[in-house]
Protein backbone atom coordinates (compact mmCIF):
# COMPACT_ATOMS: atom_id res chain seq x y z
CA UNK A 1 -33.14 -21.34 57.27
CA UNK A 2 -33.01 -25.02 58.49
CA UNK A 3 -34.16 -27.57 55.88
CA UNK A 4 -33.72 -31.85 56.94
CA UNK A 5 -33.81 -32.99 53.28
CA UNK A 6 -30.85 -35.24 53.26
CA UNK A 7 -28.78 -36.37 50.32
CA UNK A 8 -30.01 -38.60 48.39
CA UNK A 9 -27.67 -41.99 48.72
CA UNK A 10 -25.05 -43.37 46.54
CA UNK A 11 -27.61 -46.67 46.00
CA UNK A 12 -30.19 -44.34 44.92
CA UNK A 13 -28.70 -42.62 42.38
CA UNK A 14 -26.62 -45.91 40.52
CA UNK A 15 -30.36 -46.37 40.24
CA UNK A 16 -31.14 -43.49 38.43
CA UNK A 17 -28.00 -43.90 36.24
CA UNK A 18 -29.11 -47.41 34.98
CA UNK A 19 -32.02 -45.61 33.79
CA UNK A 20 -30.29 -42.23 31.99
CA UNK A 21 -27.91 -45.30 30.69
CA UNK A 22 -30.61 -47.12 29.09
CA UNK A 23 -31.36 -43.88 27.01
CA UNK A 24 -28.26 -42.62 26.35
CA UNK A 25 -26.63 -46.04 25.12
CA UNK A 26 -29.00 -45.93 22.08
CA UNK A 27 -30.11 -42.50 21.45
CA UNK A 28 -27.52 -40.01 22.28
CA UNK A 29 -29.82 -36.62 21.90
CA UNK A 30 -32.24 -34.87 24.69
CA UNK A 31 -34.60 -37.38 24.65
CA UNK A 32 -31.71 -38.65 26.92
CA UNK A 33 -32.40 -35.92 29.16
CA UNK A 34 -36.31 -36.36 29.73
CA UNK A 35 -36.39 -37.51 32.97
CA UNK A 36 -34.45 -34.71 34.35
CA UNK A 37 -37.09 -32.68 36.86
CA UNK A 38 -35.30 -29.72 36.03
CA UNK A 39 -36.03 -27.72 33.25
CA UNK A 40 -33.79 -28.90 29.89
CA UNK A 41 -33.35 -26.10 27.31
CA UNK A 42 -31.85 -24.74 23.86
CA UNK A 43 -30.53 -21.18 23.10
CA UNK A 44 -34.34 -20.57 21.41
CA UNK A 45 -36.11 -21.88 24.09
CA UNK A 46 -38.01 -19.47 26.84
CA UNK A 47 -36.08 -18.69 29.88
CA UNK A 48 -32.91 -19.92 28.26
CA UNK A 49 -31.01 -16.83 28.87
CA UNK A 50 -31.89 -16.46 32.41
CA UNK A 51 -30.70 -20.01 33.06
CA UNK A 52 -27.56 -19.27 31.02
CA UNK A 53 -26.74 -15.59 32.70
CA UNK A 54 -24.32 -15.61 35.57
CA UNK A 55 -22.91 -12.66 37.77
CA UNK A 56 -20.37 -11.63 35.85
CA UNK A 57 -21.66 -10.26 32.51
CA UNK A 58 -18.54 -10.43 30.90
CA UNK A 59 -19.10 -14.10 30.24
CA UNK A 60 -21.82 -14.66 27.30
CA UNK A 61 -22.46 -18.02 28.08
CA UNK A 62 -24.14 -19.83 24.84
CA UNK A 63 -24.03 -23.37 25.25
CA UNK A 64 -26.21 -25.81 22.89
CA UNK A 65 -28.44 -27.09 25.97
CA UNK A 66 -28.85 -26.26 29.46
CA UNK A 67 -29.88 -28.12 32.72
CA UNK A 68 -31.53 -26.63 35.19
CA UNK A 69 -30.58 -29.34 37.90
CA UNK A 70 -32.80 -29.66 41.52
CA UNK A 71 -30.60 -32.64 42.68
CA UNK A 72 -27.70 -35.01 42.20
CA UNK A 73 -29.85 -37.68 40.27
CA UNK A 74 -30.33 -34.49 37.74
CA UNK A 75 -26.63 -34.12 37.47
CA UNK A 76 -25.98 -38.15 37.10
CA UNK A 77 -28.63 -38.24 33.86
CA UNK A 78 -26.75 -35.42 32.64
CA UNK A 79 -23.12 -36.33 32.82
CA UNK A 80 -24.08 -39.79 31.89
CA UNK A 81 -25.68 -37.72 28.64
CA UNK A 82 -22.35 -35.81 27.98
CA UNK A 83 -20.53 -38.70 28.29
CA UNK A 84 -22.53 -40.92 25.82
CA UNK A 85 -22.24 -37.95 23.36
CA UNK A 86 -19.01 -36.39 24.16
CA UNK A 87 -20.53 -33.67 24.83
CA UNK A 88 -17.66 -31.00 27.10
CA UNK A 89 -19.61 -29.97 30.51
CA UNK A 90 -19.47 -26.26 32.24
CA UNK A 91 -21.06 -25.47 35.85
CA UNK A 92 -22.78 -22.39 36.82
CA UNK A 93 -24.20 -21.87 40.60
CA UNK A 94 -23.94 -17.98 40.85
CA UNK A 95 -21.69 -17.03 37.98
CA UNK A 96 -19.62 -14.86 39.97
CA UNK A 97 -15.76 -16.64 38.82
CA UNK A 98 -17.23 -16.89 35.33
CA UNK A 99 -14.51 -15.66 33.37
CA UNK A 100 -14.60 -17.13 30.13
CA UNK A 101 -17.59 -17.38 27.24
CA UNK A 102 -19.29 -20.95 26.97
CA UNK A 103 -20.15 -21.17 22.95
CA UNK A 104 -20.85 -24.65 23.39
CA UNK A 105 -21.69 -28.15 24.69
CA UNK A 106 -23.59 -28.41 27.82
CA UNK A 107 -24.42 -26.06 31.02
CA UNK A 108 -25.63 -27.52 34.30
CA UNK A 109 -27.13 -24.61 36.07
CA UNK A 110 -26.92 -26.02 39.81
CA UNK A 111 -28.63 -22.91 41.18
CA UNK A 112 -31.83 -24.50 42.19
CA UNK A 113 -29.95 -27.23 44.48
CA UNK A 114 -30.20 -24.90 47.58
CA UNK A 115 -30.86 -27.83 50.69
CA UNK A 116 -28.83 -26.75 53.56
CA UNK A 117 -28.45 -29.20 56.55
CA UNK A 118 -27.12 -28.14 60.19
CA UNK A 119 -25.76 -30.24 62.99
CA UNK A 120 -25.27 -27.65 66.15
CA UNK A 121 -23.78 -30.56 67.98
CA UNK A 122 -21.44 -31.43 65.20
CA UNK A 123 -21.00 -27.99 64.14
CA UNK A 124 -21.25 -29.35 60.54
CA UNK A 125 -23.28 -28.06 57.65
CA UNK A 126 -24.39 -30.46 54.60
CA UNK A 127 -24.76 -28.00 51.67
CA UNK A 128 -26.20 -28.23 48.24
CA UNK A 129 -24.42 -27.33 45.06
CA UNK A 130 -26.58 -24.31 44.71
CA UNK A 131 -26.03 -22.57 48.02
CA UNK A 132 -24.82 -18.85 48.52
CA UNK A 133 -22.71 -18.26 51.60
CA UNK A 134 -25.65 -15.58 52.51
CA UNK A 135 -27.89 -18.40 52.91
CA UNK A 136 -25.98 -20.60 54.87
CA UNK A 137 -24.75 -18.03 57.28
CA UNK A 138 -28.27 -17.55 58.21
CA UNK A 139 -29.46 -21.18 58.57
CA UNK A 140 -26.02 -21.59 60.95
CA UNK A 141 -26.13 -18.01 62.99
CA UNK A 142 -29.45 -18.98 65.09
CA UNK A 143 -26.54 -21.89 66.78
CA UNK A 144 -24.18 -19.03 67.05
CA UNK A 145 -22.24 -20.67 64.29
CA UNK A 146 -20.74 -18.99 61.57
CA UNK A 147 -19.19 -19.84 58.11
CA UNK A 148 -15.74 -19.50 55.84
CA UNK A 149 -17.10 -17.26 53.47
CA UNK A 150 -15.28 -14.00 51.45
CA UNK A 151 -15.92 -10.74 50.92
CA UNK A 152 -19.28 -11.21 49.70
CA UNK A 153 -21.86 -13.77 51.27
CA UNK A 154 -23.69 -13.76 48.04
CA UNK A 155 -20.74 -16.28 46.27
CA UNK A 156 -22.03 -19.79 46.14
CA UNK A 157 -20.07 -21.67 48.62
CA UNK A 158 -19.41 -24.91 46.65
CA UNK A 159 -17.51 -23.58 43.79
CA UNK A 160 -15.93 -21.12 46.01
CA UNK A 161 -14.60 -23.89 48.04
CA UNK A 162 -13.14 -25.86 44.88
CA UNK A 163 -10.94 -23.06 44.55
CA UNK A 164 -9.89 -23.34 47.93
CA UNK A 165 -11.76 -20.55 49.04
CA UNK A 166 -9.89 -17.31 50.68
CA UNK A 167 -12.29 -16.42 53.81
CA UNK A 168 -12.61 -12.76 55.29
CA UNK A 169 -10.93 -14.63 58.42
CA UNK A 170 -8.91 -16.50 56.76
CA UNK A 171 -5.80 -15.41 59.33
CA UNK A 172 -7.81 -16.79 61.79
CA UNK A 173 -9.46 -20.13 60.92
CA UNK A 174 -7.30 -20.82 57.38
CA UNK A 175 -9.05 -21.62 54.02
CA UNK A 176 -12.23 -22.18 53.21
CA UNK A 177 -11.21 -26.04 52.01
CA UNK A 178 -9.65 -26.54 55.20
CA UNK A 179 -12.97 -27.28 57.16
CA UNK A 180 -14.92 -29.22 54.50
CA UNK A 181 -15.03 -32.66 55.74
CA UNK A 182 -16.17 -34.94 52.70
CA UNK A 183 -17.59 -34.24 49.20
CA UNK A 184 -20.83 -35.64 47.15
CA UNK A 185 -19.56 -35.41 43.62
CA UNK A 186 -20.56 -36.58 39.82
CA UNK A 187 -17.85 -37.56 37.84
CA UNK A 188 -17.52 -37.60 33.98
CA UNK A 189 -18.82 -41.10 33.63
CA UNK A 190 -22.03 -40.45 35.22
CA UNK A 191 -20.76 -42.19 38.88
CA UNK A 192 -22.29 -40.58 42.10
CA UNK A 193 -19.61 -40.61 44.71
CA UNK A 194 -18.31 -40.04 48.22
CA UNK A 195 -14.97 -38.37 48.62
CA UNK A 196 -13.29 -37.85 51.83
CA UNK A 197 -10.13 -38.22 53.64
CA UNK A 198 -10.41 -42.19 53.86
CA UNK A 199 -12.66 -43.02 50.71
CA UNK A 200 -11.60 -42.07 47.12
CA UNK A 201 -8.74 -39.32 48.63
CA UNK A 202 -6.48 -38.23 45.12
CA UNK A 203 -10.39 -37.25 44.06
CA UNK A 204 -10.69 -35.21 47.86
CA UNK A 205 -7.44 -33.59 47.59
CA UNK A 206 -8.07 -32.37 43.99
CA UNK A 207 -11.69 -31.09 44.80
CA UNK A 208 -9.57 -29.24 47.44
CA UNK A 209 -8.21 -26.38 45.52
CA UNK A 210 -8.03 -28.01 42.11
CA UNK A 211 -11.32 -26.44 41.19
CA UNK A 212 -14.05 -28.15 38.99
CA UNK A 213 -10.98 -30.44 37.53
CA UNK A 214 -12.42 -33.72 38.41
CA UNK A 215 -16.13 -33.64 38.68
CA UNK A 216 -19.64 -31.95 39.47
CA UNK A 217 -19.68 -31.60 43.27
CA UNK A 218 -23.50 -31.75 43.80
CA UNK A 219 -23.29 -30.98 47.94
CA UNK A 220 -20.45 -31.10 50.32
CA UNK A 221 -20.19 -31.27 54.23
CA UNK A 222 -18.34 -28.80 56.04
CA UNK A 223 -17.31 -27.68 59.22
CA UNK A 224 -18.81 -24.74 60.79
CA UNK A 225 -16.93 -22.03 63.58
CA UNK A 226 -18.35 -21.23 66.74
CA UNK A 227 -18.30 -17.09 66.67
CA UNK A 228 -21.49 -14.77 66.24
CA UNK A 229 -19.65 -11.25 66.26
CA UNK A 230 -16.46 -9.40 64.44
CA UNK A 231 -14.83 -6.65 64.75
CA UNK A 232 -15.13 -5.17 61.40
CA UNK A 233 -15.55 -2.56 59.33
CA UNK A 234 -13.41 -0.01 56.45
CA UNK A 235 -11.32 2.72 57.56
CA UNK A 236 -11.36 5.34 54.34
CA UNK A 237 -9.09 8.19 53.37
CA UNK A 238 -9.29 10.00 50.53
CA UNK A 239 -7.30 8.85 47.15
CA UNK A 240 -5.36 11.42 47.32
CA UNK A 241 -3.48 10.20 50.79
CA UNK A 242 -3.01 6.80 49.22
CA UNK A 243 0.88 6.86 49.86
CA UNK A 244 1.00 7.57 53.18
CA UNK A 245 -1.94 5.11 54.41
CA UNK A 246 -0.12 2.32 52.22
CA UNK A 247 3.10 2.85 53.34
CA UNK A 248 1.85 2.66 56.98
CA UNK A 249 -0.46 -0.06 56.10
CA UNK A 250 2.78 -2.32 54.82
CA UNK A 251 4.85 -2.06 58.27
CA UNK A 252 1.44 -1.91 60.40
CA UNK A 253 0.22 -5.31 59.01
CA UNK A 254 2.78 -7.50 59.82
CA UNK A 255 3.09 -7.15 63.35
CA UNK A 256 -0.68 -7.64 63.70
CA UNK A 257 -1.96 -11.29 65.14
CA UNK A 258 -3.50 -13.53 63.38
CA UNK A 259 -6.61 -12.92 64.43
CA UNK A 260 -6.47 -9.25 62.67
CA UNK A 261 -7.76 -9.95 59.03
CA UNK A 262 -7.17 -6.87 56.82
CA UNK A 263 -7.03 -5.66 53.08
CA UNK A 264 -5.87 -2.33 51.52
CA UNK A 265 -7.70 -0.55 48.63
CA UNK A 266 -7.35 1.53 45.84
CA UNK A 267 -10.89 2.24 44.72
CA UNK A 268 -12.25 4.22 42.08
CA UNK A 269 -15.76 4.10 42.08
CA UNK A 270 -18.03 6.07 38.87
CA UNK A 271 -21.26 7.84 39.74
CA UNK A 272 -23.74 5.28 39.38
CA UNK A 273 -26.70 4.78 41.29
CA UNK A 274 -25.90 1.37 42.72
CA UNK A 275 -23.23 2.85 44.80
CA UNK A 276 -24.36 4.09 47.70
CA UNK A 277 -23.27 7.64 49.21
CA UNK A 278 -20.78 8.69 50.18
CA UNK A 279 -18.59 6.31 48.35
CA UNK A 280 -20.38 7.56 44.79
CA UNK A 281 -18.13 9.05 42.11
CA UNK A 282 -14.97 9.12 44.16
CA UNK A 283 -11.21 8.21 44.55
CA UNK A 284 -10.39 6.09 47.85
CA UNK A 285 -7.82 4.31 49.71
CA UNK A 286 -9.32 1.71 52.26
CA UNK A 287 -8.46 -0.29 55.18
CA UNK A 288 -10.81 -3.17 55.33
CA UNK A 289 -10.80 -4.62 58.75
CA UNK A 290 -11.92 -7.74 60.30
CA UNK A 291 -10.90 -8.91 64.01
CA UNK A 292 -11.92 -12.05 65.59
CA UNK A 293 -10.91 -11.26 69.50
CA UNK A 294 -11.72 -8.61 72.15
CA UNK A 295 -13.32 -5.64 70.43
CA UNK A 296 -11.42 -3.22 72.59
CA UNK A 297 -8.31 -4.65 71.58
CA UNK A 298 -8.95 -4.59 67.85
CA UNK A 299 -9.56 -0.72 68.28
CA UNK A 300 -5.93 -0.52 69.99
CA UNK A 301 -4.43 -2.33 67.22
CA UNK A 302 -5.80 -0.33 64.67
CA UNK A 303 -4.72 2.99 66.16
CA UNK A 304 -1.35 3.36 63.70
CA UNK A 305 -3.18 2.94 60.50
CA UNK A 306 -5.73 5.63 61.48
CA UNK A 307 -3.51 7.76 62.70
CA UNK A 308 -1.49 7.51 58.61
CA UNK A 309 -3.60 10.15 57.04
CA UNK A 310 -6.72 11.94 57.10
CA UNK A 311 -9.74 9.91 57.70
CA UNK A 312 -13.25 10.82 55.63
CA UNK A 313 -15.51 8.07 57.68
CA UNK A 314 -14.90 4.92 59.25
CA UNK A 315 -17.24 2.51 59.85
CA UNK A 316 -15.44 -0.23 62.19
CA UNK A 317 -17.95 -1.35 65.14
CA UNK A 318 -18.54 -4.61 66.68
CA UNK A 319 -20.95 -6.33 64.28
CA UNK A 320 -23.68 -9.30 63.60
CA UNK A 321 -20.93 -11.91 61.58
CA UNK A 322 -23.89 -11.58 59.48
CA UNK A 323 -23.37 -8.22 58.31
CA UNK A 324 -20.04 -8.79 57.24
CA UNK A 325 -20.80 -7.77 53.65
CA UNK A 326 -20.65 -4.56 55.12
CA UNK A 327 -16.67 -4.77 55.50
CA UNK A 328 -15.61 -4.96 52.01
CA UNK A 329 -19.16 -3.72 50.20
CA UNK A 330 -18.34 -5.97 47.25
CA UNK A 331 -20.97 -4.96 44.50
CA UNK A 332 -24.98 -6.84 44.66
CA UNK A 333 -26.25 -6.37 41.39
CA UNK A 334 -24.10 -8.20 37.88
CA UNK A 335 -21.80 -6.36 35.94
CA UNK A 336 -19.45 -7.03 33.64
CA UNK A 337 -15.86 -7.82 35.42
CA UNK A 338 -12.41 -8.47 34.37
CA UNK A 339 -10.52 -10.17 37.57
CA UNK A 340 -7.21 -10.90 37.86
CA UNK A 341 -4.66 -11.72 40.82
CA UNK A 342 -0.97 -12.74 41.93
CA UNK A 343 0.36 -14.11 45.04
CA UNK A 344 3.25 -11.91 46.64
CA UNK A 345 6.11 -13.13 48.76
CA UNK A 346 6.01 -9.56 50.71
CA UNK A 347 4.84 -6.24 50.35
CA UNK A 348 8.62 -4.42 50.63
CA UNK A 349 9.30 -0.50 50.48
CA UNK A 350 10.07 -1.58 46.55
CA UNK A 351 6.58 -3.19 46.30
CA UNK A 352 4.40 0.02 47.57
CA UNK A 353 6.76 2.51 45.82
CA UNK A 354 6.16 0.12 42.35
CA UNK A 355 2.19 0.08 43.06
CA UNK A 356 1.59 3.20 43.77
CA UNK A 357 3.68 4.05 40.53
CA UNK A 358 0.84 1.94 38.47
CA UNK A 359 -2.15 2.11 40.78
CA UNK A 360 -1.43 5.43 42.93
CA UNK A 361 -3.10 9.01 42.93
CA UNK A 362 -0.67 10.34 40.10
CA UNK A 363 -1.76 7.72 37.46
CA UNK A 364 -4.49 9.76 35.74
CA UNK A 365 -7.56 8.23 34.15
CA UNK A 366 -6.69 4.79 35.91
CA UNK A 367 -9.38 2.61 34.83
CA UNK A 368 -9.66 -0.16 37.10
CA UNK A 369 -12.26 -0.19 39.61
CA UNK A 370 -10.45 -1.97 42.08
CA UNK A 371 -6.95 -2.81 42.80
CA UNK A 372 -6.37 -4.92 46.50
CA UNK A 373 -4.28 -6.76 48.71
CA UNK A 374 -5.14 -8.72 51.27
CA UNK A 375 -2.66 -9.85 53.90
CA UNK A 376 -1.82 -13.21 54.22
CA UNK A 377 0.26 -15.17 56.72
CA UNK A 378 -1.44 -16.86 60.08
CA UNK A 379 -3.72 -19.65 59.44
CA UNK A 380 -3.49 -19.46 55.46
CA UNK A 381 -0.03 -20.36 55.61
CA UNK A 382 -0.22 -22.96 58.26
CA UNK A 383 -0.40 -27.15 56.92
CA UNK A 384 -3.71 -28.17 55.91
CA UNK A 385 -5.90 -30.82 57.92
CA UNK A 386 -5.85 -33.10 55.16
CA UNK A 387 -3.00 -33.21 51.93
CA UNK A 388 -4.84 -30.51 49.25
CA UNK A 389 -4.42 -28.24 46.34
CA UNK A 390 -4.04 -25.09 47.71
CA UNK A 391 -0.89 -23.65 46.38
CA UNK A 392 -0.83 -20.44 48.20
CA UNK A 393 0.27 -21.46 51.68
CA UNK A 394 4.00 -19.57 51.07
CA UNK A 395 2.33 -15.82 50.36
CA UNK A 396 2.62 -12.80 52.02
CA UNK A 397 -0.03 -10.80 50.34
CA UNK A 398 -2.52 -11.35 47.81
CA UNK A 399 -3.24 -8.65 44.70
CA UNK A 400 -6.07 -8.81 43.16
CA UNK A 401 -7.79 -6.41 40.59
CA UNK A 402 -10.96 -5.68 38.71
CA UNK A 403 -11.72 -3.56 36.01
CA UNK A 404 -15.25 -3.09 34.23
CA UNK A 405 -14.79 -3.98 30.30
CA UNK A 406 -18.01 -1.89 29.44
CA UNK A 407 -17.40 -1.53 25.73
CA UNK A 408 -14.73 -1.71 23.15
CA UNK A 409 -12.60 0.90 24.27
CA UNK A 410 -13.22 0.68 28.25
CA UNK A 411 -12.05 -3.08 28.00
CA UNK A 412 -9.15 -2.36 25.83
CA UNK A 413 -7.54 0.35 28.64
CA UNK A 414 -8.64 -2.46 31.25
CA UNK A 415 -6.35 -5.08 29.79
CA UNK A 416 -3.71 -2.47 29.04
CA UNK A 417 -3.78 -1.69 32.82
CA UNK A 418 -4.02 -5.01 33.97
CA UNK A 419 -1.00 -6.40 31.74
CA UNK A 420 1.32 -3.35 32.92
CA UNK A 421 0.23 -3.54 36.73
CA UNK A 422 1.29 -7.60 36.56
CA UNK A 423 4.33 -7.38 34.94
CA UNK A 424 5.20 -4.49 36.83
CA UNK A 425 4.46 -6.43 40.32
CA UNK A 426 6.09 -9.65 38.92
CA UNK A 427 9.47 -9.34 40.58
CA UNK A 428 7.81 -9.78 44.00
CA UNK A 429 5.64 -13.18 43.36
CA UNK A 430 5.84 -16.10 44.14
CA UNK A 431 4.60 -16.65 40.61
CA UNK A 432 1.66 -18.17 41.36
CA UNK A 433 -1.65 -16.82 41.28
CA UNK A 434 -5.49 -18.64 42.96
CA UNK A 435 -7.46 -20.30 40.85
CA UNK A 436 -10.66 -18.40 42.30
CA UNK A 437 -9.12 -14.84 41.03
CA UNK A 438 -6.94 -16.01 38.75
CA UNK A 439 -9.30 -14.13 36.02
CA UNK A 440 -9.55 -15.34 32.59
CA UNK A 441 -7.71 -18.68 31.96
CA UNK A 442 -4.93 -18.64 29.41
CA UNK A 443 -3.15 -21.78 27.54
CA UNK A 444 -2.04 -24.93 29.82
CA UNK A 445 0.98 -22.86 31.21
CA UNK A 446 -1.21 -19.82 32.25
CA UNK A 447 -3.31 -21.97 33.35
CA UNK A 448 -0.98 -24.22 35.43
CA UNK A 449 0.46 -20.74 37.70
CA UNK A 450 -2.53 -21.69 40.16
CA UNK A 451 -0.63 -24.46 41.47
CA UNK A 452 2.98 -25.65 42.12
CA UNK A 453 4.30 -28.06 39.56
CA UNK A 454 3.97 -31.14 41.44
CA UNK A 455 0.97 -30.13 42.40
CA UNK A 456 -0.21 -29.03 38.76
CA UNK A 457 1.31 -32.78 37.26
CA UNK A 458 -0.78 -34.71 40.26
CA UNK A 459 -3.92 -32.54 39.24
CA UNK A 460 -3.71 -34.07 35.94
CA UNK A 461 -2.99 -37.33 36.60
CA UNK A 462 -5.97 -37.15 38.85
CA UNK A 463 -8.11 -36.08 36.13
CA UNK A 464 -6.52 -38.52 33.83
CA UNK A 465 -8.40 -41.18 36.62
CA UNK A 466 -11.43 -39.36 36.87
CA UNK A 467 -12.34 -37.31 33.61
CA UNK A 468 -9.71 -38.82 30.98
CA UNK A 469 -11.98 -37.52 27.79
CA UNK A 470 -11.44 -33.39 29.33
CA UNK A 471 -15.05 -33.31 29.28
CA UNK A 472 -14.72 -30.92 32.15
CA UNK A 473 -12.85 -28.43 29.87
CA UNK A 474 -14.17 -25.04 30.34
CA UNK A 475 -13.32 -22.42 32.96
CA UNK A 476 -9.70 -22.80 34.84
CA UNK A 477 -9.38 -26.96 34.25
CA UNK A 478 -6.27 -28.12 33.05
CA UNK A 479 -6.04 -31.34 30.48
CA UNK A 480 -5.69 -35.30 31.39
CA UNK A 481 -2.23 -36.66 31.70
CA UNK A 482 -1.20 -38.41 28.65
């Protein structure tokens, strides 16, 4: 899906934010807001709660007004709005990292702002706020390019990317931040800029793995890779054989090449219709597998892990890149998540034996749906292109968990589990966690585990240039220097 309509220009839009300012100097209320194309709404408004509703239903999102943005010029009336009025800002593309309730101020829903722009010479995409990796990957496979997206292609790929993004081949080709080559972004005053390595660089490096600290990205440009087919697939066992498939799993991984992207699973999945057979209503330890070079290699290399314990199905075969949901089968449809993750140094005998203890077969009634890690090391730990945010260059292994908080007493076992299986796992960290998975943000020092310390006191004097009111408060943003 190939679309030419560009971006509109920096001249354009100081434009449109003379005329929003005209409004919003002397009458700080919607009427502010009624030259936006997009639709502008309150809670009792019709289709209010569709614009409000992201992916994960955990996050009632009940701001005072919502914008439906279909451009940057939407954003700049906006922002130059909240900033008028003081009025704190969220985002929402997809929803999927929503992990805490909005119960106020303003939403700009940036879901309609889907323009995608390929260069096959270049290898470059331009890409609106509103784009899903799903959508990309097809308007970029046709040049037999393909993209840094994650388990799931239907994640939008700016926010993603904020957070530094951790790619399915992320081994190979290094974070999803890594390739982006320059940024179109709104920040809290209402000023349309251009960020890149050369122009306006403390606000590139925080947009880098600093998250939505500093500003509403309204479309970025990023590189694309040159690769049409993986290797990939998930090599199940049964729950039961857990042990023996981790244990080989943590020496097997290691000596693997960089090109050899992989995860380990616990997964416990209910009976419900929107999991497909035979994965319904079962117990399972997983293998998720995704190789970059010679097919008949990556079948070689996987040989010890298959060999660890019994194997129900296995569904590894050279593949389209853009079936690659197919790999980790990360759910379609919304439900109601709790996410959490930690970065680990390495995954030792000590580790496994102390995961399995929390996670493993003999923990009965377990109640998280997923518990992971997914092996770090090659590219991800490598120097990135350009000074950034990322924080997680030193780890080993990522953990990451979900439960499903569906009703009082399911979410109450979820954050029991979660709080046991974090301290348990602590001794092994690095202590840091990604803001992407970090789950639901805490107070500034929860907060501030996404980054290193210098890197956490350069984020905020960064946003102390860029948003010094907070008005970008909500989700995982951290507070202007004082």
């Amino acid at each position: 899906m190939e679309q030419t309509r560009r971006r509109p220009s920096v001249a354009h839009v100081h434009a449109l934010q003379e005329d929003a300012m005209t409004a919003t100097d002397h009458t700080p209320d919607l009427f502010a807001l009624s030259g936006i194309r997009g639709p502008v709404l309150r809670p009792d408004d019709e289709g209010y709660a569709d614009e409000v509703t992201g992916f994960n239903l955990a996050a009632r999102n009940t701001p005072d007004v919502v914008v439906g943005a279909t451009g940057a010029d939407d954003v700049v009336a906006a922002m130059r709005w909240a900033a008028a009025t003081g009025t704190p800002v969220a985002v929402q593309a997809t929803g999927h990292g929503a992990n805490f309730p909005l119960d106020s101020g303003l939403l700009i829903n940036t879901s309609r702002m889907t323009d995608v722009r390929i260069d096959p010479e270049a290898r470059t995409a331009t890409v609106g706020a509103g784009v899903k990796w799903s959508l990309l990957l097809e308007a970029s496979a046709p040049h037999g390019l393909a993209t840094l997206n994650g388990s799931s292609t239907d994640v939008g790929v700016v926010g993603y990317t904020l957070g530094g993004g951790l790619p399915l081949l992320g081994r190979a080709y290094g974070y999803a931040s890594d390739l982006v080559r320059s940024f179109q972004v709104v920040t809290a005053d209402g000023t349309l800029r251009e960020a890149d390595a050369d122009h306006e660089a403390d606000l590139f490096w925080a947009l880098r793995g600093g998250k939505g600290n500093v500003g509403v990205v309204t479309s970025l440009v990023t590189e694309l890779l040159p690769l049409s087919r993986v290797l990939g697939g998930g090599i199940y066992c049964a729950g039961e054989h857990a042990e023996p498939l981790l244990r080989a799993y943590a020496e097997w991984a290691p000596t693997t090449p960089p090109q050899m992207c992989t995860g380990f699973t616990l997964l416990r999945l209910p009976p419900l219709p929107i999991i497909p057979e035979p994965l319904r209503g079962r117990f399972w330890a997983r293998i998720a597998v995704a190789w970059t070079g010679d097919p008949d290699e990556g079948e070689r290399l996987l040989a010890p892990v298959r060999a660890a314990a019994p194997v129900e199905f296995d569904t590894v075969a050279d593949m389209d890149y853009r079936r690659t949901d197919e790999i980790y089968q990360d759910p379609r449809d919304p439900i109601p998540a709790r996410e959490c993750c930690a970065l680990l140094r390495d995954l030792t005998p000590e580790a496994v034996d102390t995961l399995l203890a929390q996670a493993g077969p003999a923990v009965p009634d377990f109640p998280l749906l997923l518990v992971e890690l997914r092996h770090m090391g090659g590219k991800l730990a490598g120097p990135a292109p350009a000074e950034d945010a990322v924080c997680s260059r030193d780890a080993g292994y990522l953990l990451e968990s979900v439960g499903v908080p569906a009703g009082p007493e399911a979410a109450a076992a979820v954050e029991t589990a979660t709080a046991s299986l974090y301290a348990a796992m602590a001794p092994y960290g690095t202590g840091r966690t990604m803001p992407n998975l970090h789950g639901r943000p805490g107070d500034a020092s929860d907060r501030a585990r996404a980054w290193t310390p210098q890197a956490y006191d350069r984020l905020r004097r960064t946003k102390s240039t860029y948003d010094p009111e907070n008005l970008l408060r909500y989700g995982h943003t951290v507070a202007p220097a004082a």
